[in-house]
Protein backbone atom coordinates (compact mmCIF):
# COMPACT_ATOMS: atom_id res chain seq x y z
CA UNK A 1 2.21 -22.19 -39.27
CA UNK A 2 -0.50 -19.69 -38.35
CA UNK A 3 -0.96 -19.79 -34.41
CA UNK A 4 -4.35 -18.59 -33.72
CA UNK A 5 -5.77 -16.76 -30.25
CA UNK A 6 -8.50 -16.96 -28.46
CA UNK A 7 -10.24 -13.77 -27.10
CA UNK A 8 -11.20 -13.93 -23.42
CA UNK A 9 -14.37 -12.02 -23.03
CA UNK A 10 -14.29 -9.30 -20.23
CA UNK A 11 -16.73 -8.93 -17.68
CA UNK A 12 -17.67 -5.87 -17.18
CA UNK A 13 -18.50 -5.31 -13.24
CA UNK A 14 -22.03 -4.25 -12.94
CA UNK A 15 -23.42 -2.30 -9.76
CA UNK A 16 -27.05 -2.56 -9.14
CA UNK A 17 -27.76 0.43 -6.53
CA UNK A 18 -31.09 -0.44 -6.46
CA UNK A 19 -30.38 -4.28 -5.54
CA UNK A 20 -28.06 -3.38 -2.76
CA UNK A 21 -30.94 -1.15 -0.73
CA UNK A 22 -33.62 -3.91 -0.86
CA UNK A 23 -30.87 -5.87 0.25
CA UNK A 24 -30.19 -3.52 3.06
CA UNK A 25 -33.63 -3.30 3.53
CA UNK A 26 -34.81 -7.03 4.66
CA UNK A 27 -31.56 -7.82 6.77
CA UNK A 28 -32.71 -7.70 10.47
CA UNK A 29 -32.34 -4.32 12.51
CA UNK A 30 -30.90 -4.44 15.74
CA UNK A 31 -32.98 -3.26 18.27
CA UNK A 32 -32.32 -2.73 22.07
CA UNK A 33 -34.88 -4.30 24.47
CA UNK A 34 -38.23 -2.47 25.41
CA UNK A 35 -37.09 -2.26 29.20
CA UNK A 36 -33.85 -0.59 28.30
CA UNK A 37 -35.56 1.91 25.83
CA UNK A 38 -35.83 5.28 27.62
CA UNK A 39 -37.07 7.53 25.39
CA UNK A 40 -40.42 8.16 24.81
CA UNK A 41 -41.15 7.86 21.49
CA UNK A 42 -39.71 5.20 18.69
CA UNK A 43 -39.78 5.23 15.02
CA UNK A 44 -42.10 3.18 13.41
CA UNK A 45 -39.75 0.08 12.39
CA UNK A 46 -38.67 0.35 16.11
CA UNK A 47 -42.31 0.04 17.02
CA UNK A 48 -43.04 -2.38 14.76
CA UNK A 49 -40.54 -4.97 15.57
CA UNK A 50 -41.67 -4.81 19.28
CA UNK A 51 -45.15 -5.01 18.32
CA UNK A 52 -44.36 -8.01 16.28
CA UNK A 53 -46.38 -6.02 13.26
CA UNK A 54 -44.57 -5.10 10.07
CA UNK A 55 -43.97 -1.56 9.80
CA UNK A 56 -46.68 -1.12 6.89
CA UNK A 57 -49.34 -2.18 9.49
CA UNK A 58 -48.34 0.49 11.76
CA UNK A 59 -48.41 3.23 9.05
CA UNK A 60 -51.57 1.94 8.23
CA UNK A 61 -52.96 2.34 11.72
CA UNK A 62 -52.03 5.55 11.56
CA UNK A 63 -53.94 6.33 8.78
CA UNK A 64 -56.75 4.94 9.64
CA UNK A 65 -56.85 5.80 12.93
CA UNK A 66 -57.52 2.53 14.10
CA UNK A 67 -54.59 1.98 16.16
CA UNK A 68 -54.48 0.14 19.80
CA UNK A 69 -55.93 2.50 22.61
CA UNK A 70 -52.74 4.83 24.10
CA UNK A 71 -50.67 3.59 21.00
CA UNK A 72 -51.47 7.41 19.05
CA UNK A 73 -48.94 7.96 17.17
CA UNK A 74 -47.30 11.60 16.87
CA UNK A 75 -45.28 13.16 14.31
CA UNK A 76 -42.04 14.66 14.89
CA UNK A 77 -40.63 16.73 11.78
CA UNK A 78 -43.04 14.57 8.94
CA UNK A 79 -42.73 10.78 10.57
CA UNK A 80 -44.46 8.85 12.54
CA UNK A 81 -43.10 8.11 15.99
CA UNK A 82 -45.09 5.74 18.54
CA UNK A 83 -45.39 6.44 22.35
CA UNK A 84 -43.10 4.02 24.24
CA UNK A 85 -45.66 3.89 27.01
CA UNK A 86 -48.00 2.63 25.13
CA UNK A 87 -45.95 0.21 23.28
CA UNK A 88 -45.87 -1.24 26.82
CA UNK A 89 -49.51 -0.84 27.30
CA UNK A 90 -50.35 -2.87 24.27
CA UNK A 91 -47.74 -5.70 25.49
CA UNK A 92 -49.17 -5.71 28.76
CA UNK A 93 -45.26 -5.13 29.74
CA UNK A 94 -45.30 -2.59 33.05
């Protein structure tokens, strides 16, 4: 009698680089509270996230030049980084 085998398939494991930095992308950023912040500039996700925007707005403000007044943005070294003073202005936060 002939015994016969089966052949188990193998799964290969497969990393998507690409899926795990959109991934990293949307999950939340931790941010400290405006009143603790003490520097005086933010980046723009920073900015955005008190500002209740999404970044692209922002970076499209910027652009545009139609951002809130005392909310110019400055660059440091390429990127955009928003006056924390102002960010406080706009809130109406003293």
């Amino acid at each position: 009698m002939q015994s016969t085998t089966t052949v188990q398939p193998q799964v290969l494991a497969v990393h998507n680089h690409s899926a795990d930095t959109r991934r990293a992308a949307t999950e939340p950023q931790q941010f400290p509270p405006l009143e603790l912040v003490n520097r005086p500039t933010v980046p723009t996700e920073q900015a955005a996230h008190y500002l209740l925007r999404r970044p692209q707005t922002l970076r499209g403000w910027a652009c545009a030049e139609t951002f809130p007044d005392g909310l110019r943005p400055v660059r440091i070294n390429g990127r955009l980084c928003w006056p924390v003073a102002g960010i406080r202005a706009a809130l109406g936060v003293a």
